[in-house]
Each structure stands twice: as C-alpha cells, then as structure tokens.
C-alpha atoms as a PDB file:
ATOM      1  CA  UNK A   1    -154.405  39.198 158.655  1.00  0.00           C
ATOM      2  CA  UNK A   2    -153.395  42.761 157.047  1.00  0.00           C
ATOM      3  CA  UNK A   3    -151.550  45.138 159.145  1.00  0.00           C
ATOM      4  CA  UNK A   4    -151.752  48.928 158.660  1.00  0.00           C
ATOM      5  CA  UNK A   5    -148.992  50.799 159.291  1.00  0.00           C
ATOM      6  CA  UNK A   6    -148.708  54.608 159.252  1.00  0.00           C
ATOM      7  CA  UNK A   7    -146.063  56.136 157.635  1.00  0.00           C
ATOM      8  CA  UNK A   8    -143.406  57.646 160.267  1.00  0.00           C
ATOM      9  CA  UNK A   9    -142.006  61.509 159.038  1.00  0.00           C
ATOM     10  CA  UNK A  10    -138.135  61.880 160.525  1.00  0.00           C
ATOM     11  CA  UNK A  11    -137.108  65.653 160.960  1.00  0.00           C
ATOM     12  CA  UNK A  12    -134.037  66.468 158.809  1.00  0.00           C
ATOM     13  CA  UNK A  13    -132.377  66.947 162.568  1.00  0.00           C
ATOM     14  CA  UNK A  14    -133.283  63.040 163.403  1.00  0.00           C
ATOM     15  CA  UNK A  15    -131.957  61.892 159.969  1.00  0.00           C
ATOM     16  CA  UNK A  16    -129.132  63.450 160.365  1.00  0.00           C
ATOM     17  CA  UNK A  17    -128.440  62.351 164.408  1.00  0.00           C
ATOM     18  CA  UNK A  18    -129.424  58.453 162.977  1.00  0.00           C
ATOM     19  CA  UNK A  19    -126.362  59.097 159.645  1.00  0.00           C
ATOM     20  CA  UNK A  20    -123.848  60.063 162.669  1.00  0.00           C
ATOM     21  CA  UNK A  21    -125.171  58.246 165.652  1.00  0.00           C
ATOM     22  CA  UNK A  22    -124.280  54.746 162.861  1.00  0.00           C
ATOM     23  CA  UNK A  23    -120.974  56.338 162.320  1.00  0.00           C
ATOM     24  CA  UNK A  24    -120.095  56.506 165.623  1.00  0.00           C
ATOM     25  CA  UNK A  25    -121.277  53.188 166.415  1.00  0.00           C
ATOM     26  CA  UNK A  26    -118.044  51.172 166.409  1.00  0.00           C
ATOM     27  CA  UNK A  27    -115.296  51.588 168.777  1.00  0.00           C
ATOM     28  CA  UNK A  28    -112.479  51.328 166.233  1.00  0.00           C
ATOM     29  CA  UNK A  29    -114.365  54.525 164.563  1.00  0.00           C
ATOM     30  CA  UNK A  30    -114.345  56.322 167.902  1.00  0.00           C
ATOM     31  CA  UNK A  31    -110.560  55.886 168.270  1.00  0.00           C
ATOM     32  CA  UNK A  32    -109.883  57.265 165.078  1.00  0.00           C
ATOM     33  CA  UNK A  33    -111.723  60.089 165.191  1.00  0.00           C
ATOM     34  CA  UNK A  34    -110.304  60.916 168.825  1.00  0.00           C
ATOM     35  CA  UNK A  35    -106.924  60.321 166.940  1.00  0.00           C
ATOM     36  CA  UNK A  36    -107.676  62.536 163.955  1.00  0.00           C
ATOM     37  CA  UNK A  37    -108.882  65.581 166.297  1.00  0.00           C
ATOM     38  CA  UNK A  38    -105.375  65.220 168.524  1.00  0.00           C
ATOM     39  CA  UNK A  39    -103.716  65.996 165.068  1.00  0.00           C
ATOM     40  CA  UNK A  40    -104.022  68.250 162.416  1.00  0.00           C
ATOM     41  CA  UNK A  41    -104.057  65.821 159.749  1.00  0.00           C
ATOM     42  CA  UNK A  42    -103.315  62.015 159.964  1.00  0.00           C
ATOM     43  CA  UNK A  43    -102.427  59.756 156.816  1.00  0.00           C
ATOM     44  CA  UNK A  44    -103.899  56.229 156.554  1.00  0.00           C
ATOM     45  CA  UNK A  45    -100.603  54.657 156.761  1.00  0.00           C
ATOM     46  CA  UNK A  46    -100.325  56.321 160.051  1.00  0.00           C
ATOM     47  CA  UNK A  47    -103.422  54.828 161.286  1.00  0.00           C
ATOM     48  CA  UNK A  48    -102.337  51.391 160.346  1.00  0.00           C
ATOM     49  CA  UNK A  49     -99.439  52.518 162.718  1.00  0.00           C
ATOM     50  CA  UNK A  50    -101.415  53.400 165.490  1.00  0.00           C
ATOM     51  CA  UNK A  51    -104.700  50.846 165.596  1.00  0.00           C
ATOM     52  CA  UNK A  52    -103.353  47.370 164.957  1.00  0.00           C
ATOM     53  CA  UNK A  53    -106.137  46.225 162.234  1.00  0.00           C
ATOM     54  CA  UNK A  54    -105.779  45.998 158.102  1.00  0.00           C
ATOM     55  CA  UNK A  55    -105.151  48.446 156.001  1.00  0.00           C
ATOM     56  CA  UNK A  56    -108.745  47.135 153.988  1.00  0.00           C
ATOM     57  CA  UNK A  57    -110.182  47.538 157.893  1.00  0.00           C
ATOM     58  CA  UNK A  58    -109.096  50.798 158.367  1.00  0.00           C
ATOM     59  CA  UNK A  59    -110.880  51.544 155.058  1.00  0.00           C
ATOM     60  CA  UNK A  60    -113.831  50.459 155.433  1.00  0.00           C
ATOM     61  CA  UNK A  61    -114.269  52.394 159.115  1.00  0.00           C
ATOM     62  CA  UNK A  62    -112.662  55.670 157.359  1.00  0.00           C
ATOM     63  CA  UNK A  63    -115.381  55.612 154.877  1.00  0.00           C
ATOM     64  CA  UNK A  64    -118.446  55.516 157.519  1.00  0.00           C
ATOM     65  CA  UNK A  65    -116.748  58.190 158.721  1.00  0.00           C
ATOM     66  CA  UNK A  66    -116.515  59.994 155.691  1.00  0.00           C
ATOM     67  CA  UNK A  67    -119.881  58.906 154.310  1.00  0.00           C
ATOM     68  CA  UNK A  68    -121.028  60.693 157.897  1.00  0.00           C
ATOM     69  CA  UNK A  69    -119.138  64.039 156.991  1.00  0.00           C
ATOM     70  CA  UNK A  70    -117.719  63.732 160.127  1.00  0.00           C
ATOM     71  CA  UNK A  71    -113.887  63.872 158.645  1.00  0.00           C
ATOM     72  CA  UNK A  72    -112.331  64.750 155.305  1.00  0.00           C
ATOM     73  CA  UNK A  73    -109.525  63.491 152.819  1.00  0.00           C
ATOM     74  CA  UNK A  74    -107.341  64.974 150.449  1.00  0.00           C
ATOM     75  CA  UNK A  75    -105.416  62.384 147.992  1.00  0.00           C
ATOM     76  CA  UNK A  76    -101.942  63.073 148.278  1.00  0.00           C
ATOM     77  CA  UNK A  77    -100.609  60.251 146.164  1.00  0.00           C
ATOM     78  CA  UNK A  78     -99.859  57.156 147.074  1.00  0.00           C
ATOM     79  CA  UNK A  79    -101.860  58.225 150.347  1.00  0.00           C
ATOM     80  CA  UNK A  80    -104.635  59.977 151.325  1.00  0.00           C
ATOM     81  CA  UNK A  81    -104.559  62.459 154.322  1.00  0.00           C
ATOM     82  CA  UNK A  82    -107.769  62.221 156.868  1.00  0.00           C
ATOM     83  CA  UNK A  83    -109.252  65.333 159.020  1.00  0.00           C
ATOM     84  CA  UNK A  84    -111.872  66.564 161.128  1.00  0.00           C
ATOM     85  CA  UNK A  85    -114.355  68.009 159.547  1.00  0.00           C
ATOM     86  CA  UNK A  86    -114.987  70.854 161.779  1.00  0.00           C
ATOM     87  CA  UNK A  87    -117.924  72.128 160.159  1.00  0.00           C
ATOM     88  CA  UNK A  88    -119.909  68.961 160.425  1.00  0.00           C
ATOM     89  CA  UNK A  89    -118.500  68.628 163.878  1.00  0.00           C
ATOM     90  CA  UNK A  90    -120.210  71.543 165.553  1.00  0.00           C
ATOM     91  CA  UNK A  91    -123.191  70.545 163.667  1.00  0.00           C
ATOM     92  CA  UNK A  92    -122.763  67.259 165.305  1.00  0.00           C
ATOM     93  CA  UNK A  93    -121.660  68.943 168.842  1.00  0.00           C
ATOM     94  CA  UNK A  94    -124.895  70.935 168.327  1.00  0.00           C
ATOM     95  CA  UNK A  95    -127.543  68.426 166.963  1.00  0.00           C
ATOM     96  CA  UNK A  96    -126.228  66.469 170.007  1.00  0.00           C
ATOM     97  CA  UNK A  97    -126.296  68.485 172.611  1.00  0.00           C
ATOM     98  CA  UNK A  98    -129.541  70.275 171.710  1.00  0.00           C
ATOM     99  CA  UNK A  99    -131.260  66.670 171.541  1.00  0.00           C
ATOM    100  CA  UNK A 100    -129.647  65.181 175.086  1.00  0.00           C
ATOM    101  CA  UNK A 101    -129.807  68.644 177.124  1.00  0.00           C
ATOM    102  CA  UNK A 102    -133.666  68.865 175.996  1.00  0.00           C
ATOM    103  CA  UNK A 103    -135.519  69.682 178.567  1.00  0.00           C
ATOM    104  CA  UNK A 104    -138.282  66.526 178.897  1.00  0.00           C
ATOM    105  CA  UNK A 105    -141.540  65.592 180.500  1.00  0.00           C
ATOM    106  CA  UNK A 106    -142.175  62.290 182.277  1.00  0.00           C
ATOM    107  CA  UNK A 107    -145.521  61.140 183.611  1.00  0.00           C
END
C-alpha cells in the first residue's frame, strides 16, 4: 500500500518557536537560564558550583542553549563566560506571547 503525504510548509515564526521550545525542554536548561538572567554574566565553573551535575553535562545543556541563541559566551581563557542573549530573548518573549495570547476559535 503507498501512502501520499503532502508536504507540510512551517512559518519562519513556527521554526523558530520549535528551535527554542527544544531548548527549553529540559529542566536543568531552565535553571540555568533563570540563573544566567539573575546575573550579569555567569562562568561555567560557576555553574558547576551551583547545579550539582558534570562539567561535560553542563556542556552539553549550555550548547542547546546556545545553538537556540537564547544566551551568549565570550572565551575568557581557561573559561568561558555565559549570558542572556537579550536580543533573542524578546524575540522569544514576543514569538511566545504573540502565539499563546492569540486570540482562537473553537467549534
């Protein structure tokens, strides 16, 4: 039996809420972005510190989050120092917010 299946066209807006929404998806990443957005700048060493997981852990969530846009680093050596991006966070706020305070239609 052969199955047809249309091809689906994502708005640049729902590509981009799908890249964060998998960023966000893991608690460990939520903490450290609530962390990183308490402070000005936080060093990975710090986070090590602060969330009690591996260095190589911490790593991998930092670059989702990075991969995502959603923070920033600057090699400072031996370390590298993490932020907010606050650019791609209002985008974020906004893509958001626009999506869940859509008005909507139900039968």
């Amino acid at each position: 039996m052969q199955r047809t299946l249309s091809v689906i066209e994502y708005s640049v807006d729902e590509e981009a809420m799908a890249t964060l929404s998998k960023a966000l998806s893991h608690p460990v990443r939520l903490k450290i972005l609530k962390l990183l957005d308490s402070h000005v700048c936080c060093f990975t060493g710090e986070l090590t510190e602060i969330i009690p997981m591996a260095q190589s852990t911490i790593s991998q969530h930092l670059k989702a989050l990075l991969d995502a846009g959603l923070i920033q680093g600057e090699i400072h050596p031996p370390k590298v120092r993490y932020c907010i991006n606050r650019e791609q966070w209002l985008k974020a706020s906004a893509l958001f917010g626009k999506f869940f305070l859509s008005e909507k239609e139900c039968d």
